[in-house]
PDB file of N, CA and C in Angstrom:
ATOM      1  N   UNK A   1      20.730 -15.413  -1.186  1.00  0.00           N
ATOM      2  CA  UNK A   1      19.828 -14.486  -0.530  1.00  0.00           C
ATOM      3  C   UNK A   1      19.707 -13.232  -1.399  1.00  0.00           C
ATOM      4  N   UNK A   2      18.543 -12.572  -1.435  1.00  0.00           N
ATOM      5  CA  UNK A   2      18.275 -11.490  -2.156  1.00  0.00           C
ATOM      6  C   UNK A   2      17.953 -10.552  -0.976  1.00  0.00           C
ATOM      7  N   UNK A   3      18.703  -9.398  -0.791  1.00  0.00           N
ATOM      8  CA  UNK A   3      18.316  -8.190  -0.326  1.00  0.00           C
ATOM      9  C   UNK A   3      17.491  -6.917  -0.860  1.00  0.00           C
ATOM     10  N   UNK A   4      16.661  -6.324   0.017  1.00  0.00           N
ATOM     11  CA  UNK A   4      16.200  -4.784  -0.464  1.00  0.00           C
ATOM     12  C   UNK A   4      17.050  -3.954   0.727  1.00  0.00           C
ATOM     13  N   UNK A   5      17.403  -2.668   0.400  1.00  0.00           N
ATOM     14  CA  UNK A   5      17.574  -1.758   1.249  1.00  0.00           C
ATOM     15  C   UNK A   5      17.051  -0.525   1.416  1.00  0.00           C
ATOM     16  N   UNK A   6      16.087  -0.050   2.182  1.00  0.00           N
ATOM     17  CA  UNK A   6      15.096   1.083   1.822  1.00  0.00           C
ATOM     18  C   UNK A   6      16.076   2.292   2.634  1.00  0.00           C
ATOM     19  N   UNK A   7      16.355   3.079   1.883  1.00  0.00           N
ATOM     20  CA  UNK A   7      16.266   4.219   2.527  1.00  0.00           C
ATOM     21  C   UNK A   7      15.953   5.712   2.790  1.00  0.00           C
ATOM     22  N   UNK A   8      15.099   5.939   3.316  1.00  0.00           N
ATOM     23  CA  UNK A   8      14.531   7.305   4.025  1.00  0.00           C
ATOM     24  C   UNK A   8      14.599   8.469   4.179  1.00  0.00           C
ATOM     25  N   UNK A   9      14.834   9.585   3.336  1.00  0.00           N
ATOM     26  CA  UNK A   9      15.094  10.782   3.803  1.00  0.00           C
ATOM     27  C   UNK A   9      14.469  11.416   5.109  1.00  0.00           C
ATOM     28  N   UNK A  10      15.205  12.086   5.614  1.00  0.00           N
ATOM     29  CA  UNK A  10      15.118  13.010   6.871  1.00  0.00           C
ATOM     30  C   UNK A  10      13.389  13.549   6.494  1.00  0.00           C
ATOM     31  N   UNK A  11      12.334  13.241   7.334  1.00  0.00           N
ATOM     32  CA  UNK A  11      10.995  13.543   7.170  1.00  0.00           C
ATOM     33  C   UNK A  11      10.909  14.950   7.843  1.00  0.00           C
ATOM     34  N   UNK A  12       9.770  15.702   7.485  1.00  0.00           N
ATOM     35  CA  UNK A  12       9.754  17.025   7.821  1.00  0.00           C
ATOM     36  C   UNK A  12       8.786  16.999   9.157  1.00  0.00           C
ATOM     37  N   UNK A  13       8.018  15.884  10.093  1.00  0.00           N
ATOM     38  CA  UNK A  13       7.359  15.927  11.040  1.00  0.00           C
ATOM     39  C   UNK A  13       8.455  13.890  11.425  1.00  0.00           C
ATOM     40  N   UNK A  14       9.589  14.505  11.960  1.00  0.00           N
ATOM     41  CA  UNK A  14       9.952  12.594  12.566  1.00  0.00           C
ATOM     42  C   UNK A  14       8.854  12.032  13.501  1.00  0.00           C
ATOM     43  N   UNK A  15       8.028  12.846  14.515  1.00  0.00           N
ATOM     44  CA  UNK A  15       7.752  12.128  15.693  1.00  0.00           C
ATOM     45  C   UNK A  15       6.198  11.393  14.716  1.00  0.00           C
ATOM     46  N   UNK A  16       5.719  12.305  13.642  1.00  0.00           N
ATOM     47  CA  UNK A  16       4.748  11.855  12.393  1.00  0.00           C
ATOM     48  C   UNK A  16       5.082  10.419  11.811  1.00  0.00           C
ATOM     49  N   UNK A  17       6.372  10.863  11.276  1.00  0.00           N
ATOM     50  CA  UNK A  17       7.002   9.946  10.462  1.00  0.00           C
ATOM     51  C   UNK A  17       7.136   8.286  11.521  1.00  0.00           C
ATOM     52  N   UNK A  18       7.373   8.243  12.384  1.00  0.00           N
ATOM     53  CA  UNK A  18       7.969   7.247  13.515  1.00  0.00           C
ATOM     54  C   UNK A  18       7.017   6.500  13.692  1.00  0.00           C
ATOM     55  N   UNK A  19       5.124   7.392  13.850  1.00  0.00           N
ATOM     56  CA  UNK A  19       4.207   7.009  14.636  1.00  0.00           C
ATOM     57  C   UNK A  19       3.614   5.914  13.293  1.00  0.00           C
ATOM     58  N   UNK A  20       3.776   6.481  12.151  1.00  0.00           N
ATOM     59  CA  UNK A  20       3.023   5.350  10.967  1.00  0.00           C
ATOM     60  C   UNK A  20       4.284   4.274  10.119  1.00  0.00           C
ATOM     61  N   UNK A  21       5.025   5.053  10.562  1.00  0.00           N
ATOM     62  CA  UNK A  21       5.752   3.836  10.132  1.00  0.00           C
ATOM     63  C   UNK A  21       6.065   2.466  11.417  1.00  0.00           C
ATOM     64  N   UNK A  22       5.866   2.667  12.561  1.00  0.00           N
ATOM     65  CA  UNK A  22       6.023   1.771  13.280  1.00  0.00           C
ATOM     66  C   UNK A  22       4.901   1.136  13.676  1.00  0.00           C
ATOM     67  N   UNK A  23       3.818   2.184  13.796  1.00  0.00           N
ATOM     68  CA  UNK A  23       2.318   1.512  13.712  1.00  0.00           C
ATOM     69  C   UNK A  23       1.605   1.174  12.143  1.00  0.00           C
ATOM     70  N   UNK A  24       1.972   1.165  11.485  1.00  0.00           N
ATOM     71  CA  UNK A  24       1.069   1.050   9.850  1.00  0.00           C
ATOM     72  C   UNK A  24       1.995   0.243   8.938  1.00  0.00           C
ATOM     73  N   UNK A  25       3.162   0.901   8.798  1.00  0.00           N
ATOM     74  CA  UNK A  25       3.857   0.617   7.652  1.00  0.00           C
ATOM     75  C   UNK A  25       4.899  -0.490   7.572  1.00  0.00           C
ATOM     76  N   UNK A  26       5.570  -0.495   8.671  1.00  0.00           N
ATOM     77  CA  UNK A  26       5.786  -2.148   9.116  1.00  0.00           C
ATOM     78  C   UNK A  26       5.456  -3.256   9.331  1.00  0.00           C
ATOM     79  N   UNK A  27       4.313  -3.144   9.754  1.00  0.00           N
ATOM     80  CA  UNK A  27       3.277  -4.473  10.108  1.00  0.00           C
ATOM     81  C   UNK A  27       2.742  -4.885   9.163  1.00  0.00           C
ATOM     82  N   UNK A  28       2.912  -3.986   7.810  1.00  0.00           N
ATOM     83  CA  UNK A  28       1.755  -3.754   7.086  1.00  0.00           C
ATOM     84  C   UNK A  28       3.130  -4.727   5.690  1.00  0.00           C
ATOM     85  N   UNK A  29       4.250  -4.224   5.738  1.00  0.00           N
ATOM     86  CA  UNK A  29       5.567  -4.574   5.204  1.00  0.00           C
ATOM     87  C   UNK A  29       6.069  -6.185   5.726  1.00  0.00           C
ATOM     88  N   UNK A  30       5.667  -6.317   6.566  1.00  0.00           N
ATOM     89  CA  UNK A  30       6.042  -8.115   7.783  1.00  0.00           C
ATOM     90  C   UNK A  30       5.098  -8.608   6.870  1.00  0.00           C
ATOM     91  N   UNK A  31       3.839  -8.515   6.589  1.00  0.00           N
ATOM     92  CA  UNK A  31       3.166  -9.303   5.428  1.00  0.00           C
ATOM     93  C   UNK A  31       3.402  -9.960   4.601  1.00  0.00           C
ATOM     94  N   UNK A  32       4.619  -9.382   4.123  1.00  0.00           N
ATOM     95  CA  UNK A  32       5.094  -9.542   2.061  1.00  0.00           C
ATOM     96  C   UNK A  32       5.180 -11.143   2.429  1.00  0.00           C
ATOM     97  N   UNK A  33       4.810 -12.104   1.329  1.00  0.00           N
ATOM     98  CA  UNK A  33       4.787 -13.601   1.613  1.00  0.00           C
ATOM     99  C   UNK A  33       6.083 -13.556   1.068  1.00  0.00           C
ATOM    100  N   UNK A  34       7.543 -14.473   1.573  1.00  0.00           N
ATOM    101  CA  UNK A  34       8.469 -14.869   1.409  1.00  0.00           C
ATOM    102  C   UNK A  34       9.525 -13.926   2.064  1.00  0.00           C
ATOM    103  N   UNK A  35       8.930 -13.054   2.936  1.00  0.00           N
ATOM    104  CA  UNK A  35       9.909 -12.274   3.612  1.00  0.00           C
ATOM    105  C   UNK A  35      10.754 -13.079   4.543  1.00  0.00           C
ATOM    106  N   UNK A  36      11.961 -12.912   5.130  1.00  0.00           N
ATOM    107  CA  UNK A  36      12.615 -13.901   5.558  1.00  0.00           C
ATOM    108  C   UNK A  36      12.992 -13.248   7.081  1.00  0.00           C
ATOM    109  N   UNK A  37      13.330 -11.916   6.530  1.00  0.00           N
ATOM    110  CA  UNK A  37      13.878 -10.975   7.732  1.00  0.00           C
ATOM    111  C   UNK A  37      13.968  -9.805   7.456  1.00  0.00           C
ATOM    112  N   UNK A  38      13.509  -8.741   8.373  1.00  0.00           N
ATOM    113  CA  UNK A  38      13.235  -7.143   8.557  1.00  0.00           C
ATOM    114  C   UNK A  38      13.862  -6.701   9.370  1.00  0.00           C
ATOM    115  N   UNK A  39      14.624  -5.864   8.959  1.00  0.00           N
ATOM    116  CA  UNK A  39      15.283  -4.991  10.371  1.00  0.00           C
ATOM    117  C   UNK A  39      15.087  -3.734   9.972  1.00  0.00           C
ATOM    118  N   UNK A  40      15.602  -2.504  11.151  1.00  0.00           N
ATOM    119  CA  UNK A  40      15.535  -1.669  10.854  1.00  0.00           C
ATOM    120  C   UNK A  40      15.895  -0.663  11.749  1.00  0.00           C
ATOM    121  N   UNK A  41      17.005  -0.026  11.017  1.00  0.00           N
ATOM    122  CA  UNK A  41      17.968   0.943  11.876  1.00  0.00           C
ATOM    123  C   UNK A  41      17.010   2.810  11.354  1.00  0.00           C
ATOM    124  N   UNK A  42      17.529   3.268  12.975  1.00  0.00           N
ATOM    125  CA  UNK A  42      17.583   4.691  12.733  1.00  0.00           C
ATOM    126  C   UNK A  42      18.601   5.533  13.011  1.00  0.00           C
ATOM    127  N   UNK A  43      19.815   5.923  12.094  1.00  0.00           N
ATOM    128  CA  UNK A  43      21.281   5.728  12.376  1.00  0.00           C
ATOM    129  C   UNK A  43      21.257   7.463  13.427  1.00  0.00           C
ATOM    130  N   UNK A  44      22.652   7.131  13.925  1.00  0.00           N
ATOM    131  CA  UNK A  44      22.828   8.581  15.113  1.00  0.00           C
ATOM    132  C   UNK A  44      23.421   9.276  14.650  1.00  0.00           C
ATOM    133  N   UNK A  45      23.644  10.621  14.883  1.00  0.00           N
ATOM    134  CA  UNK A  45      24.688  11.528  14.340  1.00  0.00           C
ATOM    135  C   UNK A  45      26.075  10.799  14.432  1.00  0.00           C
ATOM    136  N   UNK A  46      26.762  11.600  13.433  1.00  0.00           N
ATOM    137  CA  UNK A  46      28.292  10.972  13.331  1.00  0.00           C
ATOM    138  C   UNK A  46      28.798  11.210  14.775  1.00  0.00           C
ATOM    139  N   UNK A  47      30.399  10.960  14.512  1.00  0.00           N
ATOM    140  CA  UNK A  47      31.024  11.386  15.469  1.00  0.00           C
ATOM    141  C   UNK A  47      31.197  12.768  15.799  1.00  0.00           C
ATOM    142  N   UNK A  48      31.333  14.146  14.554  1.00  0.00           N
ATOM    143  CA  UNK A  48      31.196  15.156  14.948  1.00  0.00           C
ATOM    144  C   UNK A  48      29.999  15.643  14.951  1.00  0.00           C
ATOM    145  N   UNK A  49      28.447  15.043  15.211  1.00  0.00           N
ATOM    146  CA  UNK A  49      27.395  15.613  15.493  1.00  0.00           C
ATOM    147  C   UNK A  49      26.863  15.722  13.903  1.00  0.00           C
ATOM    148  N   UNK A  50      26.802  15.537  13.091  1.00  0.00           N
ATOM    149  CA  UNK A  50      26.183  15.744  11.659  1.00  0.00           C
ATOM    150  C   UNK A  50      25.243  14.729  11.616  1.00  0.00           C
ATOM    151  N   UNK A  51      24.638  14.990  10.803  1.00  0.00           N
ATOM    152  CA  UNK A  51      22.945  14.343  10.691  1.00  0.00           C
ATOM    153  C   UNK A  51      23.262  12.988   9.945  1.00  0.00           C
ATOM    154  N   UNK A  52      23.326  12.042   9.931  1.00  0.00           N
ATOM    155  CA  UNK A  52      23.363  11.248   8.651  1.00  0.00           C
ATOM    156  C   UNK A  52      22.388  11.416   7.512  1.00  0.00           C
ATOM    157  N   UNK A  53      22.983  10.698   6.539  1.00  0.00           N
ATOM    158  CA  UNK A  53      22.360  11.206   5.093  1.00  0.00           C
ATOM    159  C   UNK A  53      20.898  10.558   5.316  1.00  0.00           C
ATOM    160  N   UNK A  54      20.526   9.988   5.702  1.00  0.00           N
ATOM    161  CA  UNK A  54      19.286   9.079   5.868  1.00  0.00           C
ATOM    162  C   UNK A  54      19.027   9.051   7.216  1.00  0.00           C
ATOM    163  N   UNK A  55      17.236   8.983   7.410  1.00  0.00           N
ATOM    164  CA  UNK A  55      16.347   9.416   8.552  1.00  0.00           C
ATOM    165  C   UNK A  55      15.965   7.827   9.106  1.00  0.00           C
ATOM    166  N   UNK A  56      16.076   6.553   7.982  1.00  0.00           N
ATOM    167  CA  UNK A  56      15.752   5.561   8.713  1.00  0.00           C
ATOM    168  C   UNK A  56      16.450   4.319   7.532  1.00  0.00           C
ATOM    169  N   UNK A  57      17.000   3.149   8.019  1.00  0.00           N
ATOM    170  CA  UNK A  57      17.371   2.362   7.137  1.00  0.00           C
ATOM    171  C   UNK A  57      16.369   0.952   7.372  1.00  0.00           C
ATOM    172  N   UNK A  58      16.202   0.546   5.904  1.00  0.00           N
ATOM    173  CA  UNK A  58      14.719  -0.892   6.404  1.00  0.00           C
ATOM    174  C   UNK A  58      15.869  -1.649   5.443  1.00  0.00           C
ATOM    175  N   UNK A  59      16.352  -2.923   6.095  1.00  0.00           N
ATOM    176  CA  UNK A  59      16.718  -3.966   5.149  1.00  0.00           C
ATOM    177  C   UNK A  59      15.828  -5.381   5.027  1.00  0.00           C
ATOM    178  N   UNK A  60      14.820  -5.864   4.261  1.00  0.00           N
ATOM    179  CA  UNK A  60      13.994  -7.030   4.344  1.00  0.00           C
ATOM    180  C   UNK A  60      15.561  -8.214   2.827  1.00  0.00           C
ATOM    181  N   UNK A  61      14.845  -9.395   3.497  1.00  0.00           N
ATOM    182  CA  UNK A  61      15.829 -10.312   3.315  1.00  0.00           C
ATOM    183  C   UNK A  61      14.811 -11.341   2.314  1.00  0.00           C
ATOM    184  N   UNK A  62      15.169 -11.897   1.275  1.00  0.00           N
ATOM    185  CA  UNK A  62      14.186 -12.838   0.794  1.00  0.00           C
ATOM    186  C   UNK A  62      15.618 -14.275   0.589  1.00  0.00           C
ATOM    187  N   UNK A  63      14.849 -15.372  -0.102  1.00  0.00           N
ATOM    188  CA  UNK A  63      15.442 -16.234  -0.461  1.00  0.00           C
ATOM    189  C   UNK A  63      15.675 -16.176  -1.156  1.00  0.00           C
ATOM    190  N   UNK A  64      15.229 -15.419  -2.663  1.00  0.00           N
ATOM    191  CA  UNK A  64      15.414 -14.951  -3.866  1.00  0.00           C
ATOM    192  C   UNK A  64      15.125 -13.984  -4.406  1.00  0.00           C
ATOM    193  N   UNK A  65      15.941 -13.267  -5.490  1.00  0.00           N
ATOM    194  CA  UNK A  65      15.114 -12.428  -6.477  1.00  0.00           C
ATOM    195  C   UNK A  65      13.696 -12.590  -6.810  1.00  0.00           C
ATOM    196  N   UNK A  66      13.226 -14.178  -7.351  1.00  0.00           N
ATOM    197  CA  UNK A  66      12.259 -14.946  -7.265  1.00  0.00           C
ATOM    198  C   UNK A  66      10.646 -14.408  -6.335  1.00  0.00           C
ATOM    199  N   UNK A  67      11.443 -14.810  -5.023  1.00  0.00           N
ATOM    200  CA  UNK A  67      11.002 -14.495  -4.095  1.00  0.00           C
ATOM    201  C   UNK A  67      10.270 -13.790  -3.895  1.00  0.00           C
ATOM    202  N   UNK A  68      11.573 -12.079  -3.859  1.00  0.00           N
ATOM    203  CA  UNK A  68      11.366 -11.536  -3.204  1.00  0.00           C
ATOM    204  C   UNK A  68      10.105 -10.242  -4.719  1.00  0.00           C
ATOM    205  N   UNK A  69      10.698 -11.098  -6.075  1.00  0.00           N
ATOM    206  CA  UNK A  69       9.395 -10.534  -7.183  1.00  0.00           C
ATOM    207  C   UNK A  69       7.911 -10.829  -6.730  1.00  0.00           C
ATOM    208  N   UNK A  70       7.682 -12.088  -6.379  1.00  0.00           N
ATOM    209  CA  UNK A  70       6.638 -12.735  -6.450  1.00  0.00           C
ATOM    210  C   UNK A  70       6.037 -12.234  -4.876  1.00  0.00           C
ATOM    211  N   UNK A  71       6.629 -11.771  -3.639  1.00  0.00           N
ATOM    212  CA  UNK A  71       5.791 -11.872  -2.342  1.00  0.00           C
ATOM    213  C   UNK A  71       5.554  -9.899  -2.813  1.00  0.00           C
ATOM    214  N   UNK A  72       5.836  -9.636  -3.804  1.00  0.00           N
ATOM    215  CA  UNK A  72       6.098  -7.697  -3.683  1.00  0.00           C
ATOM    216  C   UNK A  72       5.190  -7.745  -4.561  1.00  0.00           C
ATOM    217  N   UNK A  73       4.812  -8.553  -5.782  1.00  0.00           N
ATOM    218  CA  UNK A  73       3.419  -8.410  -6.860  1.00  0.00           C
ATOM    219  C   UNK A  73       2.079  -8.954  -6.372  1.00  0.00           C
ATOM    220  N   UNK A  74       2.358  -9.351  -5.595  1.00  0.00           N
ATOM    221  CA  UNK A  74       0.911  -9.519  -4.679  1.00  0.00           C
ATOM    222  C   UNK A  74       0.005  -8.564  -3.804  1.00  0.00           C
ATOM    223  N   UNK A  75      -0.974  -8.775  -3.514  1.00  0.00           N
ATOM    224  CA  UNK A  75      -1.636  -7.426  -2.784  1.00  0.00           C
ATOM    225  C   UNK A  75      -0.959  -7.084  -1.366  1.00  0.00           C
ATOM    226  N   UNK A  76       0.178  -7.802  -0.747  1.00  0.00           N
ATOM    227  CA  UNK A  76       0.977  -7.394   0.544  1.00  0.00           C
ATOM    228  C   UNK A  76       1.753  -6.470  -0.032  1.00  0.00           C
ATOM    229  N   UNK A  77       2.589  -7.185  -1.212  1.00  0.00           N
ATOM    230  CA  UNK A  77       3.528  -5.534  -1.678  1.00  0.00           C
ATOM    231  C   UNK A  77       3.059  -4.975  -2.363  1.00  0.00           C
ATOM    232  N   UNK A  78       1.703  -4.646  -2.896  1.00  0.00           N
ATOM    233  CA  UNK A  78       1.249  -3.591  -3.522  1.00  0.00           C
ATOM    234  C   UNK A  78       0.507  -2.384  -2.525  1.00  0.00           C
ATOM    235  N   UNK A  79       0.202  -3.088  -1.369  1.00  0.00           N
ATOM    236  CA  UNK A  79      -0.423  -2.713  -0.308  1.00  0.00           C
ATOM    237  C   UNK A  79       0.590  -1.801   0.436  1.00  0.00           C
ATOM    238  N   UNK A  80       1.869  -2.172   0.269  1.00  0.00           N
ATOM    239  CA  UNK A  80       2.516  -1.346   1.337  1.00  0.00           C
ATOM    240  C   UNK A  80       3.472  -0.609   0.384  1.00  0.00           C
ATOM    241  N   UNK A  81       3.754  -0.447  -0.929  1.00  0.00           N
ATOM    242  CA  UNK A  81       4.561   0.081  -1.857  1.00  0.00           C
ATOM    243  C   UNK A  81       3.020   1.894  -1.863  1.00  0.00           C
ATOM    244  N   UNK A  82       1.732   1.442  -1.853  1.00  0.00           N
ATOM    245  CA  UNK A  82       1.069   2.561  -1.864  1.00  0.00           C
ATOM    246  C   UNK A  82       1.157   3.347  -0.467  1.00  0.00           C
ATOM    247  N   UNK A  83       1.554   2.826   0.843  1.00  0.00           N
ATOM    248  CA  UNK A  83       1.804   3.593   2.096  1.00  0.00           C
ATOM    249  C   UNK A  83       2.448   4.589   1.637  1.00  0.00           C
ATOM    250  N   UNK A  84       3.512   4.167   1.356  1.00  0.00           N
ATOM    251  CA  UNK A  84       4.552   4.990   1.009  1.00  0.00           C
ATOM    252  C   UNK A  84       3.861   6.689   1.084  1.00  0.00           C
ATOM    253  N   UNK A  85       2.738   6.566   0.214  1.00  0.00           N
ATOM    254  CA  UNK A  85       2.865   8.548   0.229  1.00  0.00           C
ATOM    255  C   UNK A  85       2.037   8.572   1.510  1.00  0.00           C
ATOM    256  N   UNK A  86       1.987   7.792   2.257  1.00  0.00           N
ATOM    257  CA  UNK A  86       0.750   8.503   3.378  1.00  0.00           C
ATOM    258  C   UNK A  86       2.230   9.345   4.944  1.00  0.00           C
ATOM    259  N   UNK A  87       3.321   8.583   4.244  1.00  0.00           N
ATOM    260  CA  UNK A  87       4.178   9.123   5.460  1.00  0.00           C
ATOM    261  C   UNK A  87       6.043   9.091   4.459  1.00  0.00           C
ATOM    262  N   UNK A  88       6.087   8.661   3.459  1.00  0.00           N
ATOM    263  CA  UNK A  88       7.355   9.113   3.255  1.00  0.00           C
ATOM    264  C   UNK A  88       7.633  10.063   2.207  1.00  0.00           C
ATOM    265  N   UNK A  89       7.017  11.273   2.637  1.00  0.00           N
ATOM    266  CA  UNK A  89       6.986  12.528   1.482  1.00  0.00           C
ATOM    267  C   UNK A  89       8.487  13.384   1.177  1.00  0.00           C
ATOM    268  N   UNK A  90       9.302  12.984   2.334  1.00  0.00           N
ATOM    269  CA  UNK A  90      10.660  13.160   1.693  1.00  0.00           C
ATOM    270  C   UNK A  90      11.269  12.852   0.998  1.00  0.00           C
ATOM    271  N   UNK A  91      10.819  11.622   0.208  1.00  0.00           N
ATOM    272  CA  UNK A  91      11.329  10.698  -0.544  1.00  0.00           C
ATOM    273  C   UNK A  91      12.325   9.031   0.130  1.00  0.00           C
ATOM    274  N   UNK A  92      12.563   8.362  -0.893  1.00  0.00           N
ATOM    275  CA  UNK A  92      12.781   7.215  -0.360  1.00  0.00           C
ATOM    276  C   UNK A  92      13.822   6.888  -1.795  1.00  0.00           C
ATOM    277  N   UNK A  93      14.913   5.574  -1.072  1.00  0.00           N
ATOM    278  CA  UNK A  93      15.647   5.409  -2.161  1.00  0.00           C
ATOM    279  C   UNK A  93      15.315   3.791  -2.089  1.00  0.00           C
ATOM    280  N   UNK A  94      15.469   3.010  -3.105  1.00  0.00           N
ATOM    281  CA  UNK A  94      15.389   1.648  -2.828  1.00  0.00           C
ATOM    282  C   UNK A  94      16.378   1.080  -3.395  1.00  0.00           C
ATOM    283  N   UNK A  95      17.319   0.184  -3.019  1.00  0.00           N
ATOM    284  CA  UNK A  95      18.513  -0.885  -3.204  1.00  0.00           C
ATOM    285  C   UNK A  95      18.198  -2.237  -3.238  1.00  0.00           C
ATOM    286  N   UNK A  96      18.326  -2.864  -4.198  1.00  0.00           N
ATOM    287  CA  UNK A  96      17.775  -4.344  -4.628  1.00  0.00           C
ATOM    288  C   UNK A  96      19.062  -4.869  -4.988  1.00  0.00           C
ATOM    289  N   UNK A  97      19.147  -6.113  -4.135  1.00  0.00           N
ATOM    290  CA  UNK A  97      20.390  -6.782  -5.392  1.00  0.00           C
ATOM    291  C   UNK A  97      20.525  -8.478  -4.315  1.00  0.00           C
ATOM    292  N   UNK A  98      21.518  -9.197  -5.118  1.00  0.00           N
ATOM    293  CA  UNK A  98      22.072 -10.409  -4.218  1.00  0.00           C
ATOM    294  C   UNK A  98      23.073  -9.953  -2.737  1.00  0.00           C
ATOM    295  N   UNK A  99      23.112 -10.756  -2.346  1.00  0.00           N
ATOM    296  CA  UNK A  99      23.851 -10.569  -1.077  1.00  0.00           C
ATOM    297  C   UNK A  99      24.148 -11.765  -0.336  1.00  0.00           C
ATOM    298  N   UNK A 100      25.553 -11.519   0.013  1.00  0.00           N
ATOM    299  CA  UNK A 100      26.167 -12.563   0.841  1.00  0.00           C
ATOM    300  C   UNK A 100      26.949 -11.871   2.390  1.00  0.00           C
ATOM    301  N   UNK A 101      27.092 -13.074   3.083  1.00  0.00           N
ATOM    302  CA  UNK A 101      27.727 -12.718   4.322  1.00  0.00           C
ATOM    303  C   UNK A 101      29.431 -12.375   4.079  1.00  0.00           C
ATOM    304  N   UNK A 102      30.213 -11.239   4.865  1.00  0.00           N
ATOM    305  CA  UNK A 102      31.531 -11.659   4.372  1.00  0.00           C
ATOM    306  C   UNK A 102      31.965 -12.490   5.978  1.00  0.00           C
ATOM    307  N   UNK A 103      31.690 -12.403   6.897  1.00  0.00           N
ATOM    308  CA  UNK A 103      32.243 -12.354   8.343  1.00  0.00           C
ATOM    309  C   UNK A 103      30.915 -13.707   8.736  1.00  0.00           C
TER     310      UNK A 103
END
């Protein structure tokens, strides 16, 4: 399995940020051909109330590196790699690699 892990800086309008990424930018991301699985956390303050470092976590799942090259060079992931500036102006980090289960 090949993983991405997107993650999100703290946006300067969230209830902004929430409304296009859950209406636009996801639906728009469920597209990519060979996607396998999307999730997507919005983590809570710690235990003593501190913000976490990140405003939203997206993990999509492919079958391969392969895969997950070929469903992202097509017009689904070129399509949703350009969203990006319409709502994540805080910036964004992206994590690519293999991945296995340990549990």
């Amino acid at each position: 399995m090949f993983q991405v892990t997107v993650l999100y800086n703290h946006p300067e309008d969230p209830a902004r940020f929430d409304e296009h990424y859950d209406g636009v930018h996801a639906p728009l991301a469920a597209t990519i051909p060979g996607l396998q699985r999307y999730t997507v956390t919005r983590p809570g303050p710690g235990p003593d109330g501190t913000l976490p470092p990140y405003y939203l976590v997206a993990v999509m799942e492919y079958e391969s590196e392969a895969a997950y090259g070929a469903g992202t060079a097509g017009p689904e992931g070129r399509a949703t790699r350009a969203d990006l500036a319409n709502f994540a102006t805080a910036g964004v980090t992206l994590l690519a690699g293999p991945a296995g289960s340990v549990v």
